[in-house]
C-alpha atoms as a PDB file:
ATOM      1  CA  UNK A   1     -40.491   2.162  29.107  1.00  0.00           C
ATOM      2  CA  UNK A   2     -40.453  -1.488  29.717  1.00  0.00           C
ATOM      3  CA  UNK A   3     -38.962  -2.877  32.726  1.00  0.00           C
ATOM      4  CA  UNK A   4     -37.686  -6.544  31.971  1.00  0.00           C
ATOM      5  CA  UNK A   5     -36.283  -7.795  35.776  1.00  0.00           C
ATOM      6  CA  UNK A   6     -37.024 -11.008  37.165  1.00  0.00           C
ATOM      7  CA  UNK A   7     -37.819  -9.109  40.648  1.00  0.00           C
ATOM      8  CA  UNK A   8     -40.950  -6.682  41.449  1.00  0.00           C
ATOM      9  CA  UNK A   9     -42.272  -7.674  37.858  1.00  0.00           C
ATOM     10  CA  UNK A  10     -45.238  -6.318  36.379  1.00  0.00           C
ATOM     11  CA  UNK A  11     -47.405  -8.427  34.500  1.00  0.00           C
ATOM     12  CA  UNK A  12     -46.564  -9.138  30.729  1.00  0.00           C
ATOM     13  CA  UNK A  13     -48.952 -10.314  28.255  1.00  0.00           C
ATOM     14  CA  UNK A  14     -47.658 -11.114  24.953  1.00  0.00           C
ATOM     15  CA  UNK A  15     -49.865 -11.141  21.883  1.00  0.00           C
ATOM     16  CA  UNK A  16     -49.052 -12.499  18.274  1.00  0.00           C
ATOM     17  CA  UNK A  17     -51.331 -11.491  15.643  1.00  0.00           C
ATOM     18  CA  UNK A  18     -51.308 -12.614  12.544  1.00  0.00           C
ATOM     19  CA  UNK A  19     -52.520 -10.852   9.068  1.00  0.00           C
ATOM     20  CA  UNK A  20     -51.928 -11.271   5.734  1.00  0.00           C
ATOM     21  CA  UNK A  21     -48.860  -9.250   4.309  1.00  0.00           C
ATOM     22  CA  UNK A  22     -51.720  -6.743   2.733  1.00  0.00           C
ATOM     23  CA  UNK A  23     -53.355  -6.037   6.089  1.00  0.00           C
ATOM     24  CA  UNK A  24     -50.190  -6.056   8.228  1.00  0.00           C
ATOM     25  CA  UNK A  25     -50.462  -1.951   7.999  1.00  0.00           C
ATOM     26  CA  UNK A  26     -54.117  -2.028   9.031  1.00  0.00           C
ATOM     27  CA  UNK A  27     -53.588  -4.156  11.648  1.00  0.00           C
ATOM     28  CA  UNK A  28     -50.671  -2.279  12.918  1.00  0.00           C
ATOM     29  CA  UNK A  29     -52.717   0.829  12.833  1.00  0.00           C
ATOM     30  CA  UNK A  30     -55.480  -0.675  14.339  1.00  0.00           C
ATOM     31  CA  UNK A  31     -53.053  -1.781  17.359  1.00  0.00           C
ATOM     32  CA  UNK A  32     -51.526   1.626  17.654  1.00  0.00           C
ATOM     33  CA  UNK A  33     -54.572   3.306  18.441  1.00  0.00           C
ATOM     34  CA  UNK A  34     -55.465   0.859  21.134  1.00  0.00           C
ATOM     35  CA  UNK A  35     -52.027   1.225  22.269  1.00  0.00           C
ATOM     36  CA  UNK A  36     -52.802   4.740  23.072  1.00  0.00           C
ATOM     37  CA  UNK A  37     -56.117   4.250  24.856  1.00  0.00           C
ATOM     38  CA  UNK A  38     -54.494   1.522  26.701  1.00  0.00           C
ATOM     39  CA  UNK A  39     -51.715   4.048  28.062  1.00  0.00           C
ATOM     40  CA  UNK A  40     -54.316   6.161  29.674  1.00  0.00           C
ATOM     41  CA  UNK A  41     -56.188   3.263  31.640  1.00  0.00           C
ATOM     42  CA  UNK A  42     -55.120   2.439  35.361  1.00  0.00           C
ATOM     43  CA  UNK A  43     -52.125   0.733  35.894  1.00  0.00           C
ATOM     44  CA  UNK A  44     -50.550   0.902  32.453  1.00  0.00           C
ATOM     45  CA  UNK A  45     -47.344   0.371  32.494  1.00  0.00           C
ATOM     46  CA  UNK A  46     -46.003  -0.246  28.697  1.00  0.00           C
ATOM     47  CA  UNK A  47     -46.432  -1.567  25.239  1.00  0.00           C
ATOM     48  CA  UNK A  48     -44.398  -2.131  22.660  1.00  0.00           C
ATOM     49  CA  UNK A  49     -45.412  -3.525  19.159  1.00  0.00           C
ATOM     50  CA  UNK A  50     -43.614  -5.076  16.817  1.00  0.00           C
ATOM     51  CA  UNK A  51     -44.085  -6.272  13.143  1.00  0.00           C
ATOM     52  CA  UNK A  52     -42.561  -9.127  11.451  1.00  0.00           C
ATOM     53  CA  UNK A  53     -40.694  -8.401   8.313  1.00  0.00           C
ATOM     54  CA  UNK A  54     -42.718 -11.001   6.714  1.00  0.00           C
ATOM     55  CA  UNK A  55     -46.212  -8.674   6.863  1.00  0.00           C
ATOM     56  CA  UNK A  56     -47.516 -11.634   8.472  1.00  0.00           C
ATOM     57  CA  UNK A  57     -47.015 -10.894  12.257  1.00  0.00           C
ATOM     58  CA  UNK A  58     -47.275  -8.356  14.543  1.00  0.00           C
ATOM     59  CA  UNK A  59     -46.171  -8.765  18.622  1.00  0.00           C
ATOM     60  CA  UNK A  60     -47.471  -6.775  21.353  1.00  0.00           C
ATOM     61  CA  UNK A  61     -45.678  -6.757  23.863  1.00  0.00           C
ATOM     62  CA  UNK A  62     -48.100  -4.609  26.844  1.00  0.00           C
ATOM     63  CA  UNK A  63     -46.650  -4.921  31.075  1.00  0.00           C
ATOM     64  CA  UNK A  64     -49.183  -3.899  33.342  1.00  0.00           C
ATOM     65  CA  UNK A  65     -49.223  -3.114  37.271  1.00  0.00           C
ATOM     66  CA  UNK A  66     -51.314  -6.002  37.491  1.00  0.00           C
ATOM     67  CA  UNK A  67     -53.968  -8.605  36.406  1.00  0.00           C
ATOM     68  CA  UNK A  68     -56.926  -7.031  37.384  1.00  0.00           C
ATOM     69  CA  UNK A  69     -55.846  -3.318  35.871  1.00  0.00           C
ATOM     70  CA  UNK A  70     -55.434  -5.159  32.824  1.00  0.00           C
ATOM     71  CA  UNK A  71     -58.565  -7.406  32.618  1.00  0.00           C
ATOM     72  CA  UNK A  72     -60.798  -4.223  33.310  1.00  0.00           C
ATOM     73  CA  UNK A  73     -59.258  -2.618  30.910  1.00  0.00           C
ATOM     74  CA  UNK A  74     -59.654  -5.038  28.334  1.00  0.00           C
ATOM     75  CA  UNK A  75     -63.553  -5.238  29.301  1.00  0.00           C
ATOM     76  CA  UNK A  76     -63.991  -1.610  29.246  1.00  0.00           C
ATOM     77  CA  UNK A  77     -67.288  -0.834  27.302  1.00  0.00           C
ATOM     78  CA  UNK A  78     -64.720   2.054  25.176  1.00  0.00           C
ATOM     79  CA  UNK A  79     -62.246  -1.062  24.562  1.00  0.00           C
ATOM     80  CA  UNK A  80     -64.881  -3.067  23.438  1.00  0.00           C
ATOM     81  CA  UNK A  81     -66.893  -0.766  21.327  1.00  0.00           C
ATOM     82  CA  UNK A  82     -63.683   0.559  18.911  1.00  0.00           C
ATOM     83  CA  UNK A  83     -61.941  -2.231  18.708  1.00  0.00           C
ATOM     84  CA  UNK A  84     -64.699  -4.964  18.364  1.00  0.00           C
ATOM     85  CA  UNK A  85     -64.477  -5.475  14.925  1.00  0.00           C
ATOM     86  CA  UNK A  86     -60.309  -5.835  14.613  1.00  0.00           C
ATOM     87  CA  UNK A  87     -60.738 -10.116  14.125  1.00  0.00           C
ATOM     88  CA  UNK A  88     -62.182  -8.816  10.705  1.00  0.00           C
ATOM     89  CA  UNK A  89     -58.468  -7.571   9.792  1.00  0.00           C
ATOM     90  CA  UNK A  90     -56.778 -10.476  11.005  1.00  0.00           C
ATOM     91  CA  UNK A  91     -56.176 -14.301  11.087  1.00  0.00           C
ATOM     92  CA  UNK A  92     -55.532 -15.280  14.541  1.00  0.00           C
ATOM     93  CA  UNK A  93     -55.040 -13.512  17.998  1.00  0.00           C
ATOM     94  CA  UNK A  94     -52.990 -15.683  20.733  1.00  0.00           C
ATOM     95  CA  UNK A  95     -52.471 -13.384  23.653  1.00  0.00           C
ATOM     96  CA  UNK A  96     -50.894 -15.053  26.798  1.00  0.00           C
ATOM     97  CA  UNK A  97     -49.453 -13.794  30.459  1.00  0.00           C
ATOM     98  CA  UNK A  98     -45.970 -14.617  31.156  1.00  0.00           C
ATOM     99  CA  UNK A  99     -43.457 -13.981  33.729  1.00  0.00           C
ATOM    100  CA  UNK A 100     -39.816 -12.645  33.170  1.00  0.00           C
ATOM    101  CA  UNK A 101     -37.059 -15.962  33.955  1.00  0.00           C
ATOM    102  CA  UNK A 102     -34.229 -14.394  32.559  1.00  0.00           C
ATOM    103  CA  UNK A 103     -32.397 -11.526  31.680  1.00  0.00           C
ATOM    104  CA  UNK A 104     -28.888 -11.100  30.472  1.00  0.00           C
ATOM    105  CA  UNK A 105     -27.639  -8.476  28.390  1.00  0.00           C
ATOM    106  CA  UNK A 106     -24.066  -7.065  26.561  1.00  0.00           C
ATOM    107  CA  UNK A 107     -22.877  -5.458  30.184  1.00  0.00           C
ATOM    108  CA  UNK A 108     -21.984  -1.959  28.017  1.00  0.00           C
END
């Protein structure tokens, strides 16, 4: 599950993809099964994707134990070789690290 604190934080890396409407399923597919190889790589911690009701956009959201758990899996020769081709299902990729600054929620 995600953990969204602002202490002891993993490391979040946000992705927006964008698709046309046509491909948003594809891509969403595509994403899915990464998810899953992702969750069995060293320090996974979570992702969550979500798709714009547009069909335009998809977010993944991913938190990892850290930087260098995530960059080796990303560089992983399996990573690489299945999902190599997924900028031919897509417009644009703009993944980014951030760091948690807030949280607030209802207090239920």
């Amino acid at each position: 599950m995600a953990q969204i604190h602002t202490e002891r934080q993993p490391v979040t890396q946000i992705t927006i993809v964008e698709s046309e409407p046509e491909k948003q399923a594809e891509a969403l597919s595509m994403m899915t099964e990464r998810a899953r190889f992702m969750a069995r790589q060293p320090g996974f911690v979570s992702i969550s994707l979500h798709r714009s009701l547009d069909g335009r956009r998809i977010v993944n959201y991913v938190q990892w134990e850290n930087r260098n758990l995530l960059r080796s899996a990303h560089q992983s020769p399996e990573f690489r070789k299945q999902w190599g081709h997924f900028d031919e299902i897509t417009s644009e990729i703009d993944p980014h690290l951030y760091e948690v600054a807030e949280v607030m929620d209802s207090g239920r």
